[in-house]
PDB file of N, CA and C in Angstrom:
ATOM      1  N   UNK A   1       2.977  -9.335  30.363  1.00  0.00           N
ATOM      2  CA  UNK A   1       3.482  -9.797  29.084  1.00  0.00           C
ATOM      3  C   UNK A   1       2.865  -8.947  27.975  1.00  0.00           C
ATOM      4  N   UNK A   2       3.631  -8.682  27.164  1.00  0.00           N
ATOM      5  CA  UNK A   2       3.039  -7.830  25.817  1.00  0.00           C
ATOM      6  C   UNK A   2       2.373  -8.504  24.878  1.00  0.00           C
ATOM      7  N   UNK A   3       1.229  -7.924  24.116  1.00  0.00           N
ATOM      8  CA  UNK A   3       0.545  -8.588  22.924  1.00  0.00           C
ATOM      9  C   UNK A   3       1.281  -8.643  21.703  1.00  0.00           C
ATOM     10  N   UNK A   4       1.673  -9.882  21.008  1.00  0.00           N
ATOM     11  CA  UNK A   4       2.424  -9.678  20.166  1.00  0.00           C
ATOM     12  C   UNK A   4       1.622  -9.262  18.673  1.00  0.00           C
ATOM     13  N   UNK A   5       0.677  -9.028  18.733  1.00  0.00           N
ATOM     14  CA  UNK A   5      -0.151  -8.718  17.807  1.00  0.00           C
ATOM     15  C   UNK A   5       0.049  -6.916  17.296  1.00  0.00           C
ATOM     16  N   UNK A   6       0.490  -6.845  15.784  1.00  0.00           N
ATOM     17  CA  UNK A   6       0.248  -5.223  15.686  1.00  0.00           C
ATOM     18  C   UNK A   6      -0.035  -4.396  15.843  1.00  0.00           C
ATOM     19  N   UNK A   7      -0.102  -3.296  16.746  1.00  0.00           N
ATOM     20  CA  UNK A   7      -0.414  -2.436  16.627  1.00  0.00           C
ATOM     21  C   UNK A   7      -0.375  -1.013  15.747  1.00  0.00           C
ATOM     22  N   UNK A   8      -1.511  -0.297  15.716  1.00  0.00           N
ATOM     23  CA  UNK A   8      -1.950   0.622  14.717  1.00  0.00           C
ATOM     24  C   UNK A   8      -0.505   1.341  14.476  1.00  0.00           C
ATOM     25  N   UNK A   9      -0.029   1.227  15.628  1.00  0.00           N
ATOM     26  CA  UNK A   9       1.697   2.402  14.934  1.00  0.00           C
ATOM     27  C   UNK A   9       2.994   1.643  14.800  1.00  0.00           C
ATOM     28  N   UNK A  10       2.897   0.615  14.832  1.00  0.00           N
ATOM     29  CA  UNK A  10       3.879  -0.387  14.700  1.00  0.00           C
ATOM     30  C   UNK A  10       3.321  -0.400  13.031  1.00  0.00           C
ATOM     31  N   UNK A  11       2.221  -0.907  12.443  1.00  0.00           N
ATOM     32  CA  UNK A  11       1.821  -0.820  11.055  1.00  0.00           C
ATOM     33  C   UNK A  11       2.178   0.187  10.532  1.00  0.00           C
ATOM     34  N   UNK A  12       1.676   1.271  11.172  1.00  0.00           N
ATOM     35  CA  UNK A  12       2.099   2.798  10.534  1.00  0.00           C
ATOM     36  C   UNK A  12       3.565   2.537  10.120  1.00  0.00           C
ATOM     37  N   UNK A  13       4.779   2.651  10.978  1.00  0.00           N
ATOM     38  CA  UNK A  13       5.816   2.287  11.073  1.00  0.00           C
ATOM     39  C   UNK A  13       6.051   1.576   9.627  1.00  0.00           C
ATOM     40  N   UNK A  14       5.756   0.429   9.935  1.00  0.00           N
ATOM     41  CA  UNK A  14       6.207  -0.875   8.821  1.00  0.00           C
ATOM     42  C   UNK A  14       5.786  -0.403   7.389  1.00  0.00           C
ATOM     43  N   UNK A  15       4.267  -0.035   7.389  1.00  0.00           N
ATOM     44  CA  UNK A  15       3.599   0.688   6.006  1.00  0.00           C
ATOM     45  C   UNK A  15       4.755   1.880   5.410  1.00  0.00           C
ATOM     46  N   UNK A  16       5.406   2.942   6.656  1.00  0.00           N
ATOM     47  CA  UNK A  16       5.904   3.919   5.948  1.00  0.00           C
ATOM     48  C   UNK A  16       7.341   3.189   5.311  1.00  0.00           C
ATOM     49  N   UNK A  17       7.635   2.455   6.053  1.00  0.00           N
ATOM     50  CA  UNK A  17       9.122   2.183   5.751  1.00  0.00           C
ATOM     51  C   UNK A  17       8.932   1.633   4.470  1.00  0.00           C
ATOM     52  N   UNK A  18       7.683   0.212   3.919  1.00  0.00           N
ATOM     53  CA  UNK A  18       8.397  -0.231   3.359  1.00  0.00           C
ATOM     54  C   UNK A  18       7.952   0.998   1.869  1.00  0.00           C
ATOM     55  N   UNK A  19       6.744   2.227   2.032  1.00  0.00           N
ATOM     56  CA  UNK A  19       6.532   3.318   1.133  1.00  0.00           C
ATOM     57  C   UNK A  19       8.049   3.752   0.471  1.00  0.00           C
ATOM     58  N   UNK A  20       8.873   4.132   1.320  1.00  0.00           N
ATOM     59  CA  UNK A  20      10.071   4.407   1.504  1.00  0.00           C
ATOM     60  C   UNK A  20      10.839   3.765   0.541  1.00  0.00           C
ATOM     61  N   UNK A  21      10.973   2.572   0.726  1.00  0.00           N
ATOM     62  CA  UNK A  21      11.676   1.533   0.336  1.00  0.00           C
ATOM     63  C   UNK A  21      11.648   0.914  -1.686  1.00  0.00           C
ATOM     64  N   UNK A  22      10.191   1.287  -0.895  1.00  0.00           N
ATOM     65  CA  UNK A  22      10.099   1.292  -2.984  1.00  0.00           C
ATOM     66  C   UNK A  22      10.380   2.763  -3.882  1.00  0.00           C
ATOM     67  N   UNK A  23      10.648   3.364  -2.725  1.00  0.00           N
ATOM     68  CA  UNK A  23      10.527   4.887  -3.536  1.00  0.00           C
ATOM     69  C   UNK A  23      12.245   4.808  -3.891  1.00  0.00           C
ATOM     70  N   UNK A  24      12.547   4.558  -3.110  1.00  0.00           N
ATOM     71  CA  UNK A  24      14.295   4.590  -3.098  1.00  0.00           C
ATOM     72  C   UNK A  24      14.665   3.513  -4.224  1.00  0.00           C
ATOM     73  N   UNK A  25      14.071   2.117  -4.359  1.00  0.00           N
ATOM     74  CA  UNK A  25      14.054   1.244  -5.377  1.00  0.00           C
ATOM     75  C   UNK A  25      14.131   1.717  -6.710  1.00  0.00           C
ATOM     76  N   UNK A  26      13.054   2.608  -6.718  1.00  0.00           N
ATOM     77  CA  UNK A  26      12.881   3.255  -8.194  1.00  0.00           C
ATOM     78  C   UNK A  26      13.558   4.670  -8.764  1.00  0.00           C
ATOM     79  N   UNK A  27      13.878   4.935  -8.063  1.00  0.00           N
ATOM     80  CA  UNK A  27      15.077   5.979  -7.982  1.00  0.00           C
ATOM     81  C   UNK A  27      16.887   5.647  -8.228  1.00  0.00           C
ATOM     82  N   UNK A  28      16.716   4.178  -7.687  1.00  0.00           N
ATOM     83  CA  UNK A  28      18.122   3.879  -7.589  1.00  0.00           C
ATOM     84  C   UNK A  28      17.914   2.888  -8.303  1.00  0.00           C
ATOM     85  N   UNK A  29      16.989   1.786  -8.920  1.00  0.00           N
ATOM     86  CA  UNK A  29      16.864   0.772  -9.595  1.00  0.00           C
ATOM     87  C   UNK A  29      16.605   0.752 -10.915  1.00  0.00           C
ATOM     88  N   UNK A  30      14.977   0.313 -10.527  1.00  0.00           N
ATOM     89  CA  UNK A  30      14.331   0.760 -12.009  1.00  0.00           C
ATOM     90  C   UNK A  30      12.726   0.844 -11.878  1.00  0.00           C
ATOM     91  N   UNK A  31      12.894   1.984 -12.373  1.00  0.00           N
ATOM     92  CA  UNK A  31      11.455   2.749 -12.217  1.00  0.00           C
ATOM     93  C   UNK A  31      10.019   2.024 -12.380  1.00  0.00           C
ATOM     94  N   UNK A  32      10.341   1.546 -13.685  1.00  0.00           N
ATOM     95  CA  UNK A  32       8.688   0.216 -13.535  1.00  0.00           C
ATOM     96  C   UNK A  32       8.992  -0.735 -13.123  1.00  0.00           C
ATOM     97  N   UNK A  33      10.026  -1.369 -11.957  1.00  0.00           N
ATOM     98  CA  UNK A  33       9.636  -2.194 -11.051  1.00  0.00           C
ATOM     99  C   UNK A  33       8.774  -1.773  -9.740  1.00  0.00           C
ATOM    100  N   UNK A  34       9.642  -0.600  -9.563  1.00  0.00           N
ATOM    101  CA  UNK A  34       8.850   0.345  -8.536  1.00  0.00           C
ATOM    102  C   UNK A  34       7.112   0.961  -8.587  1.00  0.00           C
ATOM    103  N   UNK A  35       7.378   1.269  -9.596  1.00  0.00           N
ATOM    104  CA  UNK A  35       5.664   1.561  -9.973  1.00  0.00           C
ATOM    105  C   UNK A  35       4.708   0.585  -9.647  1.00  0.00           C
ATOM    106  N   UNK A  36       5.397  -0.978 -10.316  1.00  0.00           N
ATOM    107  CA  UNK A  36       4.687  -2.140 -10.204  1.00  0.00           C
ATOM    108  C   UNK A  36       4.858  -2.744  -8.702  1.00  0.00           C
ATOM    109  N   UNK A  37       5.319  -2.698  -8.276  1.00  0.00           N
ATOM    110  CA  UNK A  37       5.995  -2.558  -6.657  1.00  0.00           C
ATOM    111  C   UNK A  37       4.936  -1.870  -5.706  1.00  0.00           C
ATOM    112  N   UNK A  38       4.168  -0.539  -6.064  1.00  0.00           N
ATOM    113  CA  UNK A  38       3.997   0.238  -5.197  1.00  0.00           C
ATOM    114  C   UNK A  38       2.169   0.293  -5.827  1.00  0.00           C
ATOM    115  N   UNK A  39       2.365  -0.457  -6.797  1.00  0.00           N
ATOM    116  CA  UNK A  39       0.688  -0.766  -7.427  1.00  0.00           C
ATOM    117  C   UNK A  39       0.191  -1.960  -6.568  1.00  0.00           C
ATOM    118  N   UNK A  40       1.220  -2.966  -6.270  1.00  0.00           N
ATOM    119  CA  UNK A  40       1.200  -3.932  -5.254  1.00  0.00           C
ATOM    120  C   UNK A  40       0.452  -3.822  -4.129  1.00  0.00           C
ATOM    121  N   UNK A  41       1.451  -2.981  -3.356  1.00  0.00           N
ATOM    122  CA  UNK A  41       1.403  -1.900  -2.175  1.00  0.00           C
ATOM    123  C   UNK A  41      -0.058  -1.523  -1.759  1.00  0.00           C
ATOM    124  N   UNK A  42      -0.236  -0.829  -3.197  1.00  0.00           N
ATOM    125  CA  UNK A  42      -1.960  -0.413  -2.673  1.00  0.00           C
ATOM    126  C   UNK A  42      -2.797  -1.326  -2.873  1.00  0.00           C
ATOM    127  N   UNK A  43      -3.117  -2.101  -3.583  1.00  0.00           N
ATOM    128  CA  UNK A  43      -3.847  -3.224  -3.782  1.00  0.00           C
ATOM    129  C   UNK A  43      -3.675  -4.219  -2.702  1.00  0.00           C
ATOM    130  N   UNK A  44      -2.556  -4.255  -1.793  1.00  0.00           N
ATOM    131  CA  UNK A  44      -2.206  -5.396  -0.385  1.00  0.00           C
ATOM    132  C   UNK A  44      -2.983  -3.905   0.700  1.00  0.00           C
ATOM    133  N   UNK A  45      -3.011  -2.928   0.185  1.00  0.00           N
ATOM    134  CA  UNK A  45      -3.966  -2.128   1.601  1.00  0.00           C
ATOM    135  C   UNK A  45      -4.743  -2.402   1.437  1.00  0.00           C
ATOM    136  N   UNK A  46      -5.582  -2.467   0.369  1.00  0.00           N
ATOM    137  CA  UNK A  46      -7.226  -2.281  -0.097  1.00  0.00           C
ATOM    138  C   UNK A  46      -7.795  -4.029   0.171  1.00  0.00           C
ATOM    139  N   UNK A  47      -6.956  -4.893   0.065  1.00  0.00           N
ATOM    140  CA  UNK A  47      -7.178  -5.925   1.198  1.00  0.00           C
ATOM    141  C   UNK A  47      -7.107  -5.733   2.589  1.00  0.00           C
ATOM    142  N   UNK A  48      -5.911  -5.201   2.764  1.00  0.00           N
ATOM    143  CA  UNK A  48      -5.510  -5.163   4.206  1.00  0.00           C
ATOM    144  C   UNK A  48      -7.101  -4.747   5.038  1.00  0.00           C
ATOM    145  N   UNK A  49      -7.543  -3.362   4.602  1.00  0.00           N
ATOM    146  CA  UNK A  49      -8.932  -2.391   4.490  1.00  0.00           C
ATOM    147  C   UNK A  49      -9.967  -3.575   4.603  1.00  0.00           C
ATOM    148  N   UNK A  50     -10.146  -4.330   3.530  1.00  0.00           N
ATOM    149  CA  UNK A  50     -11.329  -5.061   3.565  1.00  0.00           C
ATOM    150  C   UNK A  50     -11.105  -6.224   5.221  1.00  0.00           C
ATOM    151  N   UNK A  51     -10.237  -6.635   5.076  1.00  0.00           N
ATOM    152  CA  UNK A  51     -10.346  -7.753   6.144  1.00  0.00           C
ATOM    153  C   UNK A  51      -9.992  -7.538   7.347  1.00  0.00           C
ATOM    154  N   UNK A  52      -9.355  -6.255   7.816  1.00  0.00           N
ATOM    155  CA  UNK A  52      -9.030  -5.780   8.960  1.00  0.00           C
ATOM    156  C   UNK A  52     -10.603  -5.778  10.211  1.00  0.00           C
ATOM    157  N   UNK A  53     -11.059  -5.750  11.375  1.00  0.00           N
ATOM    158  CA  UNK A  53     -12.122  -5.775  11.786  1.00  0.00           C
ATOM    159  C   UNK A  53     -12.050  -4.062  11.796  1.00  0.00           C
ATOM    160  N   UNK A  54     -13.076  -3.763  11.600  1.00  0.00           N
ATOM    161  CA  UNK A  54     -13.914  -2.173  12.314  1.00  0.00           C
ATOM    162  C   UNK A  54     -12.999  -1.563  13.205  1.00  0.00           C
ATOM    163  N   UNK A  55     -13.171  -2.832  15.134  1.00  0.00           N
ATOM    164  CA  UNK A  55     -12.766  -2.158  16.099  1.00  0.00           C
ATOM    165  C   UNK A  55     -11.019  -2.005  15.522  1.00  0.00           C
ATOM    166  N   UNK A  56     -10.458  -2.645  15.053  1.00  0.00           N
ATOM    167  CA  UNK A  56      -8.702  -2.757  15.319  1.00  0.00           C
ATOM    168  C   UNK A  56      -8.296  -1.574  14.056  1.00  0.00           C
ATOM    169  N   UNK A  57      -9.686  -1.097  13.277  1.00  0.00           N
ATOM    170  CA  UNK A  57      -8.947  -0.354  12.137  1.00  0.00           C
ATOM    171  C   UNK A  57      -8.715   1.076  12.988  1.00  0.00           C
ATOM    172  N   UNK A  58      -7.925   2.262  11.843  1.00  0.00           N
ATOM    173  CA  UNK A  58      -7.850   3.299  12.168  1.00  0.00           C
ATOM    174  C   UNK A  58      -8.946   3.835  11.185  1.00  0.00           C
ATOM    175  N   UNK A  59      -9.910   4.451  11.169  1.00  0.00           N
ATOM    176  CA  UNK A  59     -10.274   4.741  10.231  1.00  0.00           C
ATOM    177  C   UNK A  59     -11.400   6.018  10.285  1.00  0.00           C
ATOM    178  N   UNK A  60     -11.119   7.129   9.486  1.00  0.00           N
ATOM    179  CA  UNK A  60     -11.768   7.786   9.633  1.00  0.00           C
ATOM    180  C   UNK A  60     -12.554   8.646   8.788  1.00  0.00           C
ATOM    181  N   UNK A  61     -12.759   7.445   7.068  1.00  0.00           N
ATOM    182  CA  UNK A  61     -13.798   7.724   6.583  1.00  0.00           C
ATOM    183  C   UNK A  61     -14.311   6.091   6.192  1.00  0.00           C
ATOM    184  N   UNK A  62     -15.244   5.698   5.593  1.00  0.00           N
ATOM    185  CA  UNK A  62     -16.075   4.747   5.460  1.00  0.00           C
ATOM    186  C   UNK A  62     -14.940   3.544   4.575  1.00  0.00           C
ATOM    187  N   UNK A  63     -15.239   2.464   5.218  1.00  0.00           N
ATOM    188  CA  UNK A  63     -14.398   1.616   4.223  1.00  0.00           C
ATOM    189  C   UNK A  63     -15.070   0.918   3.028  1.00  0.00           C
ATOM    190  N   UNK A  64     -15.362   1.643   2.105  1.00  0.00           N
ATOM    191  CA  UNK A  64     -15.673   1.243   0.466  1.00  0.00           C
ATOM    192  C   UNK A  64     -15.157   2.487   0.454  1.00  0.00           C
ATOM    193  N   UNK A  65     -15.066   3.674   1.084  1.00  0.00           N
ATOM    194  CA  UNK A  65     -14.349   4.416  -0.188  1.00  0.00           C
ATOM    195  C   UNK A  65     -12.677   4.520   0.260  1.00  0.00           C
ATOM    196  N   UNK A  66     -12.363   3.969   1.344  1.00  0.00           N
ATOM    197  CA  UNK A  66     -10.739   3.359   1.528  1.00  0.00           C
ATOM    198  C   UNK A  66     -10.455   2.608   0.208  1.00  0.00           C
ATOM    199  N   UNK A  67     -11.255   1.284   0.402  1.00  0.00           N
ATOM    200  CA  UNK A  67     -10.969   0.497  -0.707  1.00  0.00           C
ATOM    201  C   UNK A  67     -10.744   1.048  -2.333  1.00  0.00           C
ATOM    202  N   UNK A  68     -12.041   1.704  -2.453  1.00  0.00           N
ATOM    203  CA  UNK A  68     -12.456   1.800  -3.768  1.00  0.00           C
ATOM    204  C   UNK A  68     -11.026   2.965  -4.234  1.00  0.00           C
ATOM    205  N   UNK A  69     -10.406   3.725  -3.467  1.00  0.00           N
ATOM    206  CA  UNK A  69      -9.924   5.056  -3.382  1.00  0.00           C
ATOM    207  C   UNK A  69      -8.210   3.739  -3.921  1.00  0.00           C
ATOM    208  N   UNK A  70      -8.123   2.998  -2.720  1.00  0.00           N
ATOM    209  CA  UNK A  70      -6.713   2.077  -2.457  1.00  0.00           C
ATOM    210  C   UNK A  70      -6.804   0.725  -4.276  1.00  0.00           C
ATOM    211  N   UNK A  71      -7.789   0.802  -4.296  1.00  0.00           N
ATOM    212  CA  UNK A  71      -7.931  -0.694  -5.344  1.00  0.00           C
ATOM    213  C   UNK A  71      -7.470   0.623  -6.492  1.00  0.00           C
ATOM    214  N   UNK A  72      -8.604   1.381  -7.209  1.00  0.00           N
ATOM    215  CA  UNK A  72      -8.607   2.239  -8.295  1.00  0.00           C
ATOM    216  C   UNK A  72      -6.813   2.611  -8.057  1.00  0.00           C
ATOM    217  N   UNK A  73      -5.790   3.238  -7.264  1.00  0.00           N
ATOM    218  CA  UNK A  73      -5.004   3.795  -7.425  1.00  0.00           C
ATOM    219  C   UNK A  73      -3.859   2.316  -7.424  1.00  0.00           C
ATOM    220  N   UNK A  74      -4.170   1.160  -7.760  1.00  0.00           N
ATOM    221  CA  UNK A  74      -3.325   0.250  -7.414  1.00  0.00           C
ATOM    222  C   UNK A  74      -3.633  -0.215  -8.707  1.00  0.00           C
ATOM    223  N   UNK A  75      -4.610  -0.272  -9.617  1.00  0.00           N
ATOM    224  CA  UNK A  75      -5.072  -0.620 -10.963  1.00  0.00           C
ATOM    225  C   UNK A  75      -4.457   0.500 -11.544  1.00  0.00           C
ATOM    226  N   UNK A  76      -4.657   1.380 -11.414  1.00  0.00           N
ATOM    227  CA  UNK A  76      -4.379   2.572 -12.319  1.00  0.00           C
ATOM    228  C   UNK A  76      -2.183   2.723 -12.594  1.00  0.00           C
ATOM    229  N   UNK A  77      -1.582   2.408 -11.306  1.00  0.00           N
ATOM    230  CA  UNK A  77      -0.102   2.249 -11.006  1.00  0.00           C
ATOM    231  C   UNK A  77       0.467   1.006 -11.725  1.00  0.00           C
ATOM    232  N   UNK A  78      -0.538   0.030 -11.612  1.00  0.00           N
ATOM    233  CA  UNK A  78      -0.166  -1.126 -12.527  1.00  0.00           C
ATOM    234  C   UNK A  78      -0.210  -1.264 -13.610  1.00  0.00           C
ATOM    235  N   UNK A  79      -1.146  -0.448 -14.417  1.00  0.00           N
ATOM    236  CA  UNK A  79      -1.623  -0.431 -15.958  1.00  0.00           C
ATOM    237  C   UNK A  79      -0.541   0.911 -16.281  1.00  0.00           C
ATOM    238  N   UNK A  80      -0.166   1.872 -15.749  1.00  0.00           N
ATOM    239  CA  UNK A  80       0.985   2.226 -16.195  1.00  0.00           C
ATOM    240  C   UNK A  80       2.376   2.050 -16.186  1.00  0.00           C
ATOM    241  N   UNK A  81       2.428   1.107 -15.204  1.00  0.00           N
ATOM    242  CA  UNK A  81       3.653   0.601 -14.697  1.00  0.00           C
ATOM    243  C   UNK A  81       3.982  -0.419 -15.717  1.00  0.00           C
ATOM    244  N   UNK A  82       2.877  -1.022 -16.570  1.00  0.00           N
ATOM    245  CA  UNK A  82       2.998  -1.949 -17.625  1.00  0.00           C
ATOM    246  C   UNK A  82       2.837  -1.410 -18.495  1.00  0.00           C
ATOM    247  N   UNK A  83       2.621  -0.466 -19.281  1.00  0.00           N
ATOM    248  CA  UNK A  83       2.375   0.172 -20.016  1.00  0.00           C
ATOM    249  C   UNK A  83       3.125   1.485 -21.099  1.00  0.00           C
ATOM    250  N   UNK A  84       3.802   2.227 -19.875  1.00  0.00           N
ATOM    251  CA  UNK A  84       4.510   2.972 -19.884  1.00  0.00           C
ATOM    252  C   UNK A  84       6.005   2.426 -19.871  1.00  0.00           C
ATOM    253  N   UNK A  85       6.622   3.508 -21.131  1.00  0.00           N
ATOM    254  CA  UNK A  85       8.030   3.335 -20.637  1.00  0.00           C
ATOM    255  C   UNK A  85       9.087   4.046 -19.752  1.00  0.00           C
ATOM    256  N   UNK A  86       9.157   3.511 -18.284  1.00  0.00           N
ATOM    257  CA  UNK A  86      10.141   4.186 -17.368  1.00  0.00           C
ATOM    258  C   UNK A  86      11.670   4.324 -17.386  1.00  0.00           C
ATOM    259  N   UNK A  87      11.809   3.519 -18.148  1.00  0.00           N
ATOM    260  CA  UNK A  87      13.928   2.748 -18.392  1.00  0.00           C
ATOM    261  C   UNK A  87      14.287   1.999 -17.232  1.00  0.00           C
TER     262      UNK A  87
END
């Protein structure tokens, strides 16, 4: 029987698609939803990062500077995503 639990490329998978998905959003939608969308995005990794265990992560530099790298670029997408005018 298979583990129904994620695996590292099944995430990969899901992570790229839904990257994808907002990129196409804001291209075809509207741009500061997408921004704010994809400020989301990194700020749900930089959790994801914190609470994931050690053994199940992929990881191959230290996780505070995943985080710190994933939080800063998810603050920074949001404060322009609110900020800025996209149309």
């Amino acid at each position: 029987m298979t583990d129904p639990t994620l695996t590292p490329p099944r995430v990969a998978i899901v992570a790229s698609a839904v990257g994808v998905t907002l990129v196409v959003l804001g291209a075809l939608v509207n741009a500061s939803a997408a921004v704010l969308a994809l400020a989301a995005f990194a700020l749900a990794g930089a959790v994801a990062r914190i609470v994931t265990p050690t053994a199940r992560a992929f990881a191959v530099r230290r996780r505070a500077i995943d985080v710190t790298v994933l939080a800063v670029l998810g603050l920074a997408l949001g404060f322009l995503g609110l900020t800025t005018p996209l149309g």
